[in-house]
C-alpha atoms as a PDB file:
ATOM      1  CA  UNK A   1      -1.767 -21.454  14.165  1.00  0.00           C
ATOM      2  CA  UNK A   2      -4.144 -18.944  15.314  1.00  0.00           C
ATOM      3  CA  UNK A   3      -5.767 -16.621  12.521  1.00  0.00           C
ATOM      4  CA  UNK A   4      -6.757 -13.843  14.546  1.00  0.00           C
ATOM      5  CA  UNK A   5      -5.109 -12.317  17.571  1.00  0.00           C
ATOM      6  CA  UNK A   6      -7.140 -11.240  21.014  1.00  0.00           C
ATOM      7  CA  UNK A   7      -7.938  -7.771  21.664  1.00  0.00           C
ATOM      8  CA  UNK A   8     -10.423  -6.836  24.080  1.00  0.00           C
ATOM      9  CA  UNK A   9     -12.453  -4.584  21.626  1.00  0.00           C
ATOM     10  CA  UNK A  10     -15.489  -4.902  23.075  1.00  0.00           C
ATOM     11  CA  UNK A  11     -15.416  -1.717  26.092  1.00  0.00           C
ATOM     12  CA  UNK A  12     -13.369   0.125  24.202  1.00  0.00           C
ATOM     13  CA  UNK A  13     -16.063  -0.011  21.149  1.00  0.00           C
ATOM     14  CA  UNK A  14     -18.881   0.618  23.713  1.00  0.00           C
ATOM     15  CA  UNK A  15     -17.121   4.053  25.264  1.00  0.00           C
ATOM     16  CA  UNK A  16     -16.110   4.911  21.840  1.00  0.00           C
ATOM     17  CA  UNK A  17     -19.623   4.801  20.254  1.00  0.00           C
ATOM     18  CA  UNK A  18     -20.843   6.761  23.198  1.00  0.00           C
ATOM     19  CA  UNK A  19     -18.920   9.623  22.718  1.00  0.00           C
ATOM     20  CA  UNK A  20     -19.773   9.308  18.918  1.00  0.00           C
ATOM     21  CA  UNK A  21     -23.290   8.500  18.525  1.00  0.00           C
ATOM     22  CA  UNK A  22     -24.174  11.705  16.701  1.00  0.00           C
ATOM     23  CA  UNK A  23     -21.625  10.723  13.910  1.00  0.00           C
ATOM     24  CA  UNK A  24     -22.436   7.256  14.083  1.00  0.00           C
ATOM     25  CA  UNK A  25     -26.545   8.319  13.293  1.00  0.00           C
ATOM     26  CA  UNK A  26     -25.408  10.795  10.859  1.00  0.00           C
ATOM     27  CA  UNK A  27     -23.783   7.621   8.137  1.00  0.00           C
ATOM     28  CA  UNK A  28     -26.651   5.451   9.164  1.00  0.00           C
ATOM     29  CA  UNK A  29     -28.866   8.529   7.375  1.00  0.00           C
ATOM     30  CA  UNK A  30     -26.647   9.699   4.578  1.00  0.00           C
ATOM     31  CA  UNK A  31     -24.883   6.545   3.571  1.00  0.00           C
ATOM     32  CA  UNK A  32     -25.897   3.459   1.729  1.00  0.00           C
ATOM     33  CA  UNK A  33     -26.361  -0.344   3.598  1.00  0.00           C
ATOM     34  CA  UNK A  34     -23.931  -2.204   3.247  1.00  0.00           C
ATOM     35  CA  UNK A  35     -21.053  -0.688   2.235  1.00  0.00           C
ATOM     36  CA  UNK A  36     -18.863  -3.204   0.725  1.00  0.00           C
ATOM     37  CA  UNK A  37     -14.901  -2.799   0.774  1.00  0.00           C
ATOM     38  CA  UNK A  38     -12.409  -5.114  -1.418  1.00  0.00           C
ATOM     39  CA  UNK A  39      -8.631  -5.518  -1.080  1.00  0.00           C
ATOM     40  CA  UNK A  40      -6.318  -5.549  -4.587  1.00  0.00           C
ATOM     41  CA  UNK A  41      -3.947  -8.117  -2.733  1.00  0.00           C
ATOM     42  CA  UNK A  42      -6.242 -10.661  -1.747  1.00  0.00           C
ATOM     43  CA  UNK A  43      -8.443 -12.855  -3.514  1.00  0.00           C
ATOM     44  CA  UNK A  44     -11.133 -15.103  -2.185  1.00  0.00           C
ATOM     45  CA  UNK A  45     -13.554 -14.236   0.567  1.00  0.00           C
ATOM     46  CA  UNK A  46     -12.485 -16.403   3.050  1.00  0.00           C
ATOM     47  CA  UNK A  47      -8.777 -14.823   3.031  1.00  0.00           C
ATOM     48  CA  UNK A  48     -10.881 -11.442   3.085  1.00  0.00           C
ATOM     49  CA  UNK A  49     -12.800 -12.602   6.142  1.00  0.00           C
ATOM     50  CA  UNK A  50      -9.148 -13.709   7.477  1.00  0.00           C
ATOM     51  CA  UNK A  51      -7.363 -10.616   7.057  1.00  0.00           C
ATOM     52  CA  UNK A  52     -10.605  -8.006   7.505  1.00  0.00           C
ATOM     53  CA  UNK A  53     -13.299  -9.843   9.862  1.00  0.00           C
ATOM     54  CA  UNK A  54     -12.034  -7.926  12.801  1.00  0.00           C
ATOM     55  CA  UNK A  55     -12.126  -4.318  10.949  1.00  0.00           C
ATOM     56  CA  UNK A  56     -15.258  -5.415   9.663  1.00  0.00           C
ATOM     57  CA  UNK A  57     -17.061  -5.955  12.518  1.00  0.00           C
ATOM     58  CA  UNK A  58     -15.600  -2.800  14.606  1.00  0.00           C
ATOM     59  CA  UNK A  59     -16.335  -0.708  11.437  1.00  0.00           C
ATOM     60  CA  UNK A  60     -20.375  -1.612  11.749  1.00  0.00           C
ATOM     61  CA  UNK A  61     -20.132  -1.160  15.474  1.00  0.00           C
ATOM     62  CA  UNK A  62     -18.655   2.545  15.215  1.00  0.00           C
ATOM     63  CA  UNK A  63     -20.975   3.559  11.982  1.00  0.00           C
ATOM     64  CA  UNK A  64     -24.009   1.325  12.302  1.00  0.00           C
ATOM     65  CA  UNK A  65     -23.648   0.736   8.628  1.00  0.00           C
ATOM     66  CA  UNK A  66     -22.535  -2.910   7.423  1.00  0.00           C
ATOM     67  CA  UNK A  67     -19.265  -3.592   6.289  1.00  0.00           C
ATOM     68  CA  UNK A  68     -19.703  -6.517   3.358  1.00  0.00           C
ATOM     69  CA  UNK A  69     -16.303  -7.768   2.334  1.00  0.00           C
ATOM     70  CA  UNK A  70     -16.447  -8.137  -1.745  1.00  0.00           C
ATOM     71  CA  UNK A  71     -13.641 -10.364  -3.563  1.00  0.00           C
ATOM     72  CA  UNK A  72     -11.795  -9.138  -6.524  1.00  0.00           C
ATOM     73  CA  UNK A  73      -9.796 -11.457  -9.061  1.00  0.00           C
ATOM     74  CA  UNK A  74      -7.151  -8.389  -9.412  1.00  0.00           C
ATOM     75  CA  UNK A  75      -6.883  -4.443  -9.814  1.00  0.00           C
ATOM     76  CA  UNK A  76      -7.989  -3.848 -13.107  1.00  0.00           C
ATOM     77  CA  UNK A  77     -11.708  -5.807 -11.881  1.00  0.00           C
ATOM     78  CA  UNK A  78     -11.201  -3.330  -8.654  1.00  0.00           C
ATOM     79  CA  UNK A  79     -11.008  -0.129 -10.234  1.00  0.00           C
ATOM     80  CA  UNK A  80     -13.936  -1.707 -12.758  1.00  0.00           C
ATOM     81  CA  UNK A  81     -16.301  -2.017  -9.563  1.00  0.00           C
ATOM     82  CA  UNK A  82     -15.252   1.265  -8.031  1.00  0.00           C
ATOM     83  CA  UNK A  83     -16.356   2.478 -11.323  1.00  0.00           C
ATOM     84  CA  UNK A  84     -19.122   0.943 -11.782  1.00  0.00           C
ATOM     85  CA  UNK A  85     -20.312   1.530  -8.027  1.00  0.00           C
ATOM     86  CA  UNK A  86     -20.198  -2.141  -7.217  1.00  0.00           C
ATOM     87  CA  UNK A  87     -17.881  -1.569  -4.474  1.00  0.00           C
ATOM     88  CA  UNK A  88     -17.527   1.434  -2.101  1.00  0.00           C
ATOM     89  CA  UNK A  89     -13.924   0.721  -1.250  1.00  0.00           C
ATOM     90  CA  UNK A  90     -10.812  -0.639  -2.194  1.00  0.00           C
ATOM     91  CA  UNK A  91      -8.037  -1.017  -0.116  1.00  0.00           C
ATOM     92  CA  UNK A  92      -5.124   0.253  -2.505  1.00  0.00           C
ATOM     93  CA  UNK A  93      -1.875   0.581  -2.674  1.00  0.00           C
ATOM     94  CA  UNK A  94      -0.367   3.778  -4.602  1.00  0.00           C
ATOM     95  CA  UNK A  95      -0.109   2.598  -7.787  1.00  0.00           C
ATOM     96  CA  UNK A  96      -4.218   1.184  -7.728  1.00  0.00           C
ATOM     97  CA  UNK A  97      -5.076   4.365  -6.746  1.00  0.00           C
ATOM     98  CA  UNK A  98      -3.525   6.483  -9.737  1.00  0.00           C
ATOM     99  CA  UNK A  99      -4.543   3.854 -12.147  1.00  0.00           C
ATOM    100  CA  UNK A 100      -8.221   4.294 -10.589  1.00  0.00           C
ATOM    101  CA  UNK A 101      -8.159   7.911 -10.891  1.00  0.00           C
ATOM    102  CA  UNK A 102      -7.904   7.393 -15.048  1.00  0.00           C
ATOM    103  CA  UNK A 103     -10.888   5.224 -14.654  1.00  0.00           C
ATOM    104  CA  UNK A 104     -13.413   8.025 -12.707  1.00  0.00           C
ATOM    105  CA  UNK A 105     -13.134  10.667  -9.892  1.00  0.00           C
ATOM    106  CA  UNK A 106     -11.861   9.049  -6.521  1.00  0.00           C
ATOM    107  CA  UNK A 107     -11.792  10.134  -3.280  1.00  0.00           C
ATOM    108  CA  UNK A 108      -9.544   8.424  -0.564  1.00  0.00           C
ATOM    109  CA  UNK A 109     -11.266   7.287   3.131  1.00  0.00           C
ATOM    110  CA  UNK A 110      -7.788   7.093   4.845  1.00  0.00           C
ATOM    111  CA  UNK A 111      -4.341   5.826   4.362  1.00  0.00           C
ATOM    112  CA  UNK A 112      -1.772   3.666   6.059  1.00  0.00           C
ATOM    113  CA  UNK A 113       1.440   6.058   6.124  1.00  0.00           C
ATOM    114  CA  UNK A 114       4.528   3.503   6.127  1.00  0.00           C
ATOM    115  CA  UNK A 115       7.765   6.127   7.326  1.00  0.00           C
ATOM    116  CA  UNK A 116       9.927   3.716   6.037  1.00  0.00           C
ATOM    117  CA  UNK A 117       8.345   2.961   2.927  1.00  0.00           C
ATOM    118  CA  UNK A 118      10.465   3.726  -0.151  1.00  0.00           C
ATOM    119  CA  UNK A 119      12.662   2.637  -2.521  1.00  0.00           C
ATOM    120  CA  UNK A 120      16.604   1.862  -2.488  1.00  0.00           C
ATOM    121  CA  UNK A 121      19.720   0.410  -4.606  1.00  0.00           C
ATOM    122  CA  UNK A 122      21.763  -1.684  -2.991  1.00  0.00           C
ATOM    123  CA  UNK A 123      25.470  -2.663  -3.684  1.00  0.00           C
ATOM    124  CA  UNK A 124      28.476  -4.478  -2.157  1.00  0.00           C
ATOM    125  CA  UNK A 125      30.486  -1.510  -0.110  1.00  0.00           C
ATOM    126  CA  UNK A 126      33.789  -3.330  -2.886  1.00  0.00           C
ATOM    127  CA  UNK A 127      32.058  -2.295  -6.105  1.00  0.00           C
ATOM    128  CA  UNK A 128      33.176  -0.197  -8.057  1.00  0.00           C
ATOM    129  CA  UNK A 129      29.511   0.891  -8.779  1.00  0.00           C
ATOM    130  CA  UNK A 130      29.727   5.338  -7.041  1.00  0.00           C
ATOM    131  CA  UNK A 131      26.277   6.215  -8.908  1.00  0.00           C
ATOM    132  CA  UNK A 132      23.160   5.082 -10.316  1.00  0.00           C
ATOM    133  CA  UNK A 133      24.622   6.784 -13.810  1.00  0.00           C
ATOM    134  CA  UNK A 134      27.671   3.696 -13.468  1.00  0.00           C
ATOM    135  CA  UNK A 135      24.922   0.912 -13.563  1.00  0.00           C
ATOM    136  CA  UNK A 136      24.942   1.647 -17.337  1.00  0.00           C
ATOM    137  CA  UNK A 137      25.876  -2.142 -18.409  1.00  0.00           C
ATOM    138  CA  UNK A 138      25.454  -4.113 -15.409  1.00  0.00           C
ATOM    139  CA  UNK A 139      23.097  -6.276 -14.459  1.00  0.00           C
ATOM    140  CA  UNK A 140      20.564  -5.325 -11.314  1.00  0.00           C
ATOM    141  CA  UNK A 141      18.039  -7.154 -10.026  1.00  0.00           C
ATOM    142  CA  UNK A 142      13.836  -5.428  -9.425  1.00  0.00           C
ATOM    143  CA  UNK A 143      11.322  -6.961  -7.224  1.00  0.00           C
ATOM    144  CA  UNK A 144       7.652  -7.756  -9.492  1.00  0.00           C
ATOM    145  CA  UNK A 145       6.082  -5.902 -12.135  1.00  0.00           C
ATOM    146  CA  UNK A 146       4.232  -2.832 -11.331  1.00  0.00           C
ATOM    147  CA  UNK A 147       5.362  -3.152  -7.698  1.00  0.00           C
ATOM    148  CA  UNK A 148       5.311   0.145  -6.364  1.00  0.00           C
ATOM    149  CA  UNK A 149       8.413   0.585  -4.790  1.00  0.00           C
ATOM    150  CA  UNK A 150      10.478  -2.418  -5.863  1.00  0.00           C
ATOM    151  CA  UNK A 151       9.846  -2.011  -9.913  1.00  0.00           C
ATOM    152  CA  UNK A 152       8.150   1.681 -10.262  1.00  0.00           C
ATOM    153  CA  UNK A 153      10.226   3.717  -8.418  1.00  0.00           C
ATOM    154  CA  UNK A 154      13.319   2.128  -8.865  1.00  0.00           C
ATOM    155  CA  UNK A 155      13.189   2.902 -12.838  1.00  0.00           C
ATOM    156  CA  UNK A 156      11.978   6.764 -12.224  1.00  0.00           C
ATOM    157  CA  UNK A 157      15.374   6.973 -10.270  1.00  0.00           C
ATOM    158  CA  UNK A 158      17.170   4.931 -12.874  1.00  0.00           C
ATOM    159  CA  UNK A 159      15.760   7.296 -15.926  1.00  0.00           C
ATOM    160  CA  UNK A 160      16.524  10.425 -13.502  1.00  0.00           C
ATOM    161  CA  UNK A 161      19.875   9.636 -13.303  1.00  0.00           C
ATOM    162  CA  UNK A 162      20.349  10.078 -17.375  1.00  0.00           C
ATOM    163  CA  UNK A 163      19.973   6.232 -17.981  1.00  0.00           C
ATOM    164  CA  UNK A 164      17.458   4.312 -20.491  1.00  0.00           C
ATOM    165  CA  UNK A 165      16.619   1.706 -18.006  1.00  0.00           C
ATOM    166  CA  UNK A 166      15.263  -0.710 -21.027  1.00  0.00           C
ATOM    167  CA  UNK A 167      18.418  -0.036 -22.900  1.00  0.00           C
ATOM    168  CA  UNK A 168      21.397   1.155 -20.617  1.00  0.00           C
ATOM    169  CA  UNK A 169      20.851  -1.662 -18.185  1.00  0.00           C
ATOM    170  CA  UNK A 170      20.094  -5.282 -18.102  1.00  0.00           C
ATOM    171  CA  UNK A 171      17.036  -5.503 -15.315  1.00  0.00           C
ATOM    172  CA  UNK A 172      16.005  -9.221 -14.228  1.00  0.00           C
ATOM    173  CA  UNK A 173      13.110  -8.864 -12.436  1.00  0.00           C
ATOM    174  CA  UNK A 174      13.967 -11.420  -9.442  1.00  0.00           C
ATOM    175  CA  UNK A 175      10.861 -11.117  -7.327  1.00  0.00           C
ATOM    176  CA  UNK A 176      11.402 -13.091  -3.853  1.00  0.00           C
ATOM    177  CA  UNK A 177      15.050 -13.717  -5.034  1.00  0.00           C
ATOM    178  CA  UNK A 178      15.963 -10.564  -5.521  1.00  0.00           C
ATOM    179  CA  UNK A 179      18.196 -10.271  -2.313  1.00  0.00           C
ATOM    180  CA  UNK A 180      19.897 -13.628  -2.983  1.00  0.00           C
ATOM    181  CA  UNK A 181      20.550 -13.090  -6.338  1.00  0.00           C
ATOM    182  CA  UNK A 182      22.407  -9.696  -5.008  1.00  0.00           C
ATOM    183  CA  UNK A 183      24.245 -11.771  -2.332  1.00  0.00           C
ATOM    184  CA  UNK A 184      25.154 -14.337  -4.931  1.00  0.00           C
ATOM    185  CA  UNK A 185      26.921 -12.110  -6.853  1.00  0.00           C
ATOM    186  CA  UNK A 186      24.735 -12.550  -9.545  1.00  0.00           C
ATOM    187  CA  UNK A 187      23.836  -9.111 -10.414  1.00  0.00           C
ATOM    188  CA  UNK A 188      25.978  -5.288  -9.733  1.00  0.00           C
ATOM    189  CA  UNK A 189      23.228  -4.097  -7.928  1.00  0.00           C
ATOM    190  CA  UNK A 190      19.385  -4.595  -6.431  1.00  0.00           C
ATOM    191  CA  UNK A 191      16.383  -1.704  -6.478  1.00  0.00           C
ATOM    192  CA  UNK A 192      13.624  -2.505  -4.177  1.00  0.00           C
ATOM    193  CA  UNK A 193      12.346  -1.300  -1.290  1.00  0.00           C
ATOM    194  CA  UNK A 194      14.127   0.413   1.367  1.00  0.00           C
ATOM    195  CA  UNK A 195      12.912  -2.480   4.053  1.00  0.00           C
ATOM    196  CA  UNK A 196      15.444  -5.036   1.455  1.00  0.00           C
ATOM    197  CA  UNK A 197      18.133  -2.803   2.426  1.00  0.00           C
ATOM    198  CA  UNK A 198      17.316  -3.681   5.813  1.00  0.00           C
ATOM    199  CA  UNK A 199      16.881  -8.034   4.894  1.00  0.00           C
ATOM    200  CA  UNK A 200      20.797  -8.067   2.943  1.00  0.00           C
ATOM    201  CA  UNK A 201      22.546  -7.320   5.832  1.00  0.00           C
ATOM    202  CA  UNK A 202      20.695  -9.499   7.836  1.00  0.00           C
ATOM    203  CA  UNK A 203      20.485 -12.364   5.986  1.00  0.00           C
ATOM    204  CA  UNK A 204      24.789 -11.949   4.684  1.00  0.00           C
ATOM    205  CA  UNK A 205      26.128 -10.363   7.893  1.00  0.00           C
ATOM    206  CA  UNK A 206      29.419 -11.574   7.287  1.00  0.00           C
ATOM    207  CA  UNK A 207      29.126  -9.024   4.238  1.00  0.00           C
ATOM    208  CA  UNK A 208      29.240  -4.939   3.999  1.00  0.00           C
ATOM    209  CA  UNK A 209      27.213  -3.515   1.503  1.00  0.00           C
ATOM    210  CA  UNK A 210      26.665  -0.030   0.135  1.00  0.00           C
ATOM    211  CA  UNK A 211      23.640   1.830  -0.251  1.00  0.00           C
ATOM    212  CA  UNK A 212      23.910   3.531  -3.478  1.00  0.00           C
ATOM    213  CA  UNK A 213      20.221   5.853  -3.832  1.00  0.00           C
ATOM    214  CA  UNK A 214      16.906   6.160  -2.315  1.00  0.00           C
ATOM    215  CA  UNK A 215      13.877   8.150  -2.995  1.00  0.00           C
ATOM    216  CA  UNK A 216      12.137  10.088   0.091  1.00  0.00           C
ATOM    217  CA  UNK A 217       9.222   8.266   2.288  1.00  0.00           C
ATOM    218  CA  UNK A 218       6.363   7.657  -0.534  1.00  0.00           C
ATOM    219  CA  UNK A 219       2.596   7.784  -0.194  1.00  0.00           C
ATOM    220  CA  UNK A 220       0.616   5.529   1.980  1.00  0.00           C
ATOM    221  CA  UNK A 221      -1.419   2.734   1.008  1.00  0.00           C
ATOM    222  CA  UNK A 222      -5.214   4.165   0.847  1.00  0.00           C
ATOM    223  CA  UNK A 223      -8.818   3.032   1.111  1.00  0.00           C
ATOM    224  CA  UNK A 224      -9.676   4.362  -1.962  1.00  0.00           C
ATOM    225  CA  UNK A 225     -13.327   5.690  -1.706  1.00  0.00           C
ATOM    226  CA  UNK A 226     -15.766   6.460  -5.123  1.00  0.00           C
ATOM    227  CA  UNK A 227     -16.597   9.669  -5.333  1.00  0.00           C
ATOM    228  CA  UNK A 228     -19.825   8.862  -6.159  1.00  0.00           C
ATOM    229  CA  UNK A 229     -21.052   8.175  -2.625  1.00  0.00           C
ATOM    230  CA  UNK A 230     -22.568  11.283  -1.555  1.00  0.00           C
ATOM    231  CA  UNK A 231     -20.741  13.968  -0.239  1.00  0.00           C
ATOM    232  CA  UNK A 232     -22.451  13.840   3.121  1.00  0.00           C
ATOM    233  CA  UNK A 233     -21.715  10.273   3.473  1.00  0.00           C
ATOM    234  CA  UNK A 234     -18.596  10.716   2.759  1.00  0.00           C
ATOM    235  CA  UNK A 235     -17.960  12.852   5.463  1.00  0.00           C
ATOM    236  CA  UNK A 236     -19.469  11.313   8.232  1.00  0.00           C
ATOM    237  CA  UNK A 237     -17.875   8.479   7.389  1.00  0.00           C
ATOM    238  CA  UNK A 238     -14.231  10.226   8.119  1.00  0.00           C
ATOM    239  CA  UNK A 239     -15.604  12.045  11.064  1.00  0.00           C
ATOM    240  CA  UNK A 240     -17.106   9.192  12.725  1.00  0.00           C
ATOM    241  CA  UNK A 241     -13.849   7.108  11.862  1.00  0.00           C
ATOM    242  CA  UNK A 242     -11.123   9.164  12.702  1.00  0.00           C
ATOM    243  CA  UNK A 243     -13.010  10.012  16.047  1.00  0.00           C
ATOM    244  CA  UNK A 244     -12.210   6.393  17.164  1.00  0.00           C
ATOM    245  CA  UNK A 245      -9.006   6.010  14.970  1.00  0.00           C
ATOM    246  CA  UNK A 246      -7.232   3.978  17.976  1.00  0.00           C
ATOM    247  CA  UNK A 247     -10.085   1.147  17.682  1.00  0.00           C
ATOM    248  CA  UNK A 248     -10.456   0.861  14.435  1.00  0.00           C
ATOM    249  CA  UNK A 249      -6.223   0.613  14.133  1.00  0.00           C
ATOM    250  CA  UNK A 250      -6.813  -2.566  16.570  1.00  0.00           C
ATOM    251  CA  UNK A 251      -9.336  -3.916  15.109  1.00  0.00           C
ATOM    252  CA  UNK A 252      -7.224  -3.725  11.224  1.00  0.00           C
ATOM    253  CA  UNK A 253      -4.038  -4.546  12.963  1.00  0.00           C
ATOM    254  CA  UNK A 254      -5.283  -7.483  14.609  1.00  0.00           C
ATOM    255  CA  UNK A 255      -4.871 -10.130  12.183  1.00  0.00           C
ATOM    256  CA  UNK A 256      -1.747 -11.773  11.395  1.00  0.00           C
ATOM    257  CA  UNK A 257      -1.987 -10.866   7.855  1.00  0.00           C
ATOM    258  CA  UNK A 258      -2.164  -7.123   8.201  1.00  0.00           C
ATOM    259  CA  UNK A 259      -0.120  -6.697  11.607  1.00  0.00           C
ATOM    260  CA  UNK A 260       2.763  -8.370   9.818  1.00  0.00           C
ATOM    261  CA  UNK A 261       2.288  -5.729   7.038  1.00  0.00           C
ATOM    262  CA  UNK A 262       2.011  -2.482   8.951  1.00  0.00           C
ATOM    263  CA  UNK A 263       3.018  -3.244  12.477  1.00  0.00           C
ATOM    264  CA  UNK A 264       6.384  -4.144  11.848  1.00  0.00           C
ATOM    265  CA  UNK A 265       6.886  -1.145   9.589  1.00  0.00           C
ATOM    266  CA  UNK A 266       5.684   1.263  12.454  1.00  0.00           C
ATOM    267  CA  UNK A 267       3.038   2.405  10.022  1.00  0.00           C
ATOM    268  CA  UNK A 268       0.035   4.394  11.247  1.00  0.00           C
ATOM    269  CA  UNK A 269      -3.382   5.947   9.815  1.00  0.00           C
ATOM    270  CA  UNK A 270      -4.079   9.140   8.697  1.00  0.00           C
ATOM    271  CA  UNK A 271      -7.059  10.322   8.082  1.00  0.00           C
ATOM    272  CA  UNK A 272      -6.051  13.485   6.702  1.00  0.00           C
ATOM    273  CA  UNK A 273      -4.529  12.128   3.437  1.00  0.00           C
ATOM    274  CA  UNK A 274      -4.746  14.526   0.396  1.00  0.00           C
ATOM    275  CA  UNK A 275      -5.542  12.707  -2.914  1.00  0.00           C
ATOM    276  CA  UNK A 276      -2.890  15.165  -4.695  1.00  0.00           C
ATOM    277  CA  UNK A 277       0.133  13.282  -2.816  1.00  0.00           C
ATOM    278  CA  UNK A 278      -0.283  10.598  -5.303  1.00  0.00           C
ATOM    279  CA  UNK A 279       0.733  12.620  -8.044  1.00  0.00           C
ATOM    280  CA  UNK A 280       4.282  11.675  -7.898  1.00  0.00           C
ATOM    281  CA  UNK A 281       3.313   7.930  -8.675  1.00  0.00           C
ATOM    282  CA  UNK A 282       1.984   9.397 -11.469  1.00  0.00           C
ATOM    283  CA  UNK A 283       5.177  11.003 -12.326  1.00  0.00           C
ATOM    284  CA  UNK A 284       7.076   7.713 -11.508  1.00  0.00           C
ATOM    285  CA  UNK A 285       5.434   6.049 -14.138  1.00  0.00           C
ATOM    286  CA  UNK A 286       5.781   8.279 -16.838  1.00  0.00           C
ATOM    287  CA  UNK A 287       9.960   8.979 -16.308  1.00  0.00           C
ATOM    288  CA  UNK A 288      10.061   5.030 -16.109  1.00  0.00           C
ATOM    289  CA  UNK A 289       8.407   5.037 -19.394  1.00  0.00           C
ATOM    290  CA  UNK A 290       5.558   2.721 -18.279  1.00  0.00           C
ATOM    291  CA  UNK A 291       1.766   2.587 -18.971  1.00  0.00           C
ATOM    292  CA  UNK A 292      -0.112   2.582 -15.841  1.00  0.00           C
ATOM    293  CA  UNK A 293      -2.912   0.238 -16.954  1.00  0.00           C
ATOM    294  CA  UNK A 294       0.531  -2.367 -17.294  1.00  0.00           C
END
């Protein structure tokens, strides 16, 4: 199976960094060579090079600045280098980037906006279950630990609706099984995110199910930037990149790995992403009643 998937970059690049030369000098003289990006999903520099050789390379064309790809064993070692200024980027998700923030001042490069991406509880249309407030007692299934959507999110709603989600209710954190388990019949109820409300129906068509609550469209995965690259740098670097936003979208959607994560979700990139936004993961955590160092 093929890794990467053909795009004929190459004339678009070359028109692109014509009508952006000016930007492209101005990070070549204000920012620092390389800059090195890591991803808190992905360990291992040849699964780095898989998912990010493409963006790599069309990010040096458009800036003139080297892209190094740096691997991470997990977030906590991300938000270490970020600190540390061992790493000018991490590519986040929302949760990273609010634990970050505790760590040192952050700044954000851009974001992948996901419309659909949210969180949901699901339940057979037959139960008896009307509100979040009647899972008191039952048994619902959450996707991993300190996933965003499928474990954070799902509590803040769970507390919001008057319950003690470590007391009221008896949460099995399912992971991958989390839709079977619901299917089974094995638990009253499954929180994730609003793309699983999507997967139950298709995988038990023969089966109607309810959905019970979701949470509006949350914040965006972003490249989390330290604020300790100067200021000017930091600003070409969004000018010069959001000038040729269409290429450098093809370039990061043209792996398998990444255009299974955002094409399919119609996500898109925004450039204009205010770091305040992610105070409501911030809020998650602390109705959920969990550390965000967990």
């Amino acid at each position: 199976m093929k890794k990467f998937r053909s795009l004929a970059l190459p004339v678009a690049i070359t028109v692109s960094l014509l009508a952006g030369s000016v930007s492209a000098q101005s990070v070549i003289e204000t920012c620092p060579a390389p800059l090195r990006m890591a991803d808190t999903g992905i360990e291992g520099i040849g699964d780095l090079t898989e998912a990010f050789g493409p963006f790599a390379e069309t990010f040096e064309e458009l800036t003139g600045v080297e892209l190094a790809l740096y691997s991470l064993s997990n977030r906590t070692a991300a938000g270490t280098a970020l600190q540390f200024d061992e790493v000018e980027f991490v590519f986040a998700g929302p949760s990273e980037f609010v634990l970050f923030q505790q760590l040192a001042e952050m700044d954000i490069l851009f974001s992948v906006v996901r419309p659909n991406y949210g969180s949901s509880f699901v339940v057979k249309a037959d139960s008896d279950i009307q509100t979040l407030a009647d899972l008191a007692g039952r048994r619902v299934a959450l996707k991993d630990v300190g996933s965003t959507s499928g474990h954070i999110f799902p509590m803040m709603l769970l507390a919001e609706a008057g319950l003690d989600p470590d007391r009221d209710v008896d949460i099995i954190m399912a992971g991958d099984a989390r839709i079977q388990v619901l299917i089974n019949g094995d638990v009253d109820a499954m929180g994730g995110g609003n793309k699983d409300w999507d997967a139950v129906r298709k995988q038990d068509p023969d089966t109607e199910y309810r959905l019970l609550a979701q949470t509006d469209t949350l914040p965006g995965d972003p490249v989390v930037m330290r604020a300790t690259l100067p200021q000017d740098c930091r600003d070409a670097l969004r000018a010069t990149l959001s000038e040729h936003a269409d290429v450098l979208w093809e370039s990061l959607t043209a792996t398998e790995r990444n255009a299974d994560k955002f094409i399919e979700r119609d996500a898109y990139m925004s450039f204009e992403t205010d770091p305040a936004i992610y105070d409501v993961v911030r809020l998650a955590y602390e109705a959920a009643g969990i550390p965000l160092d967990d």
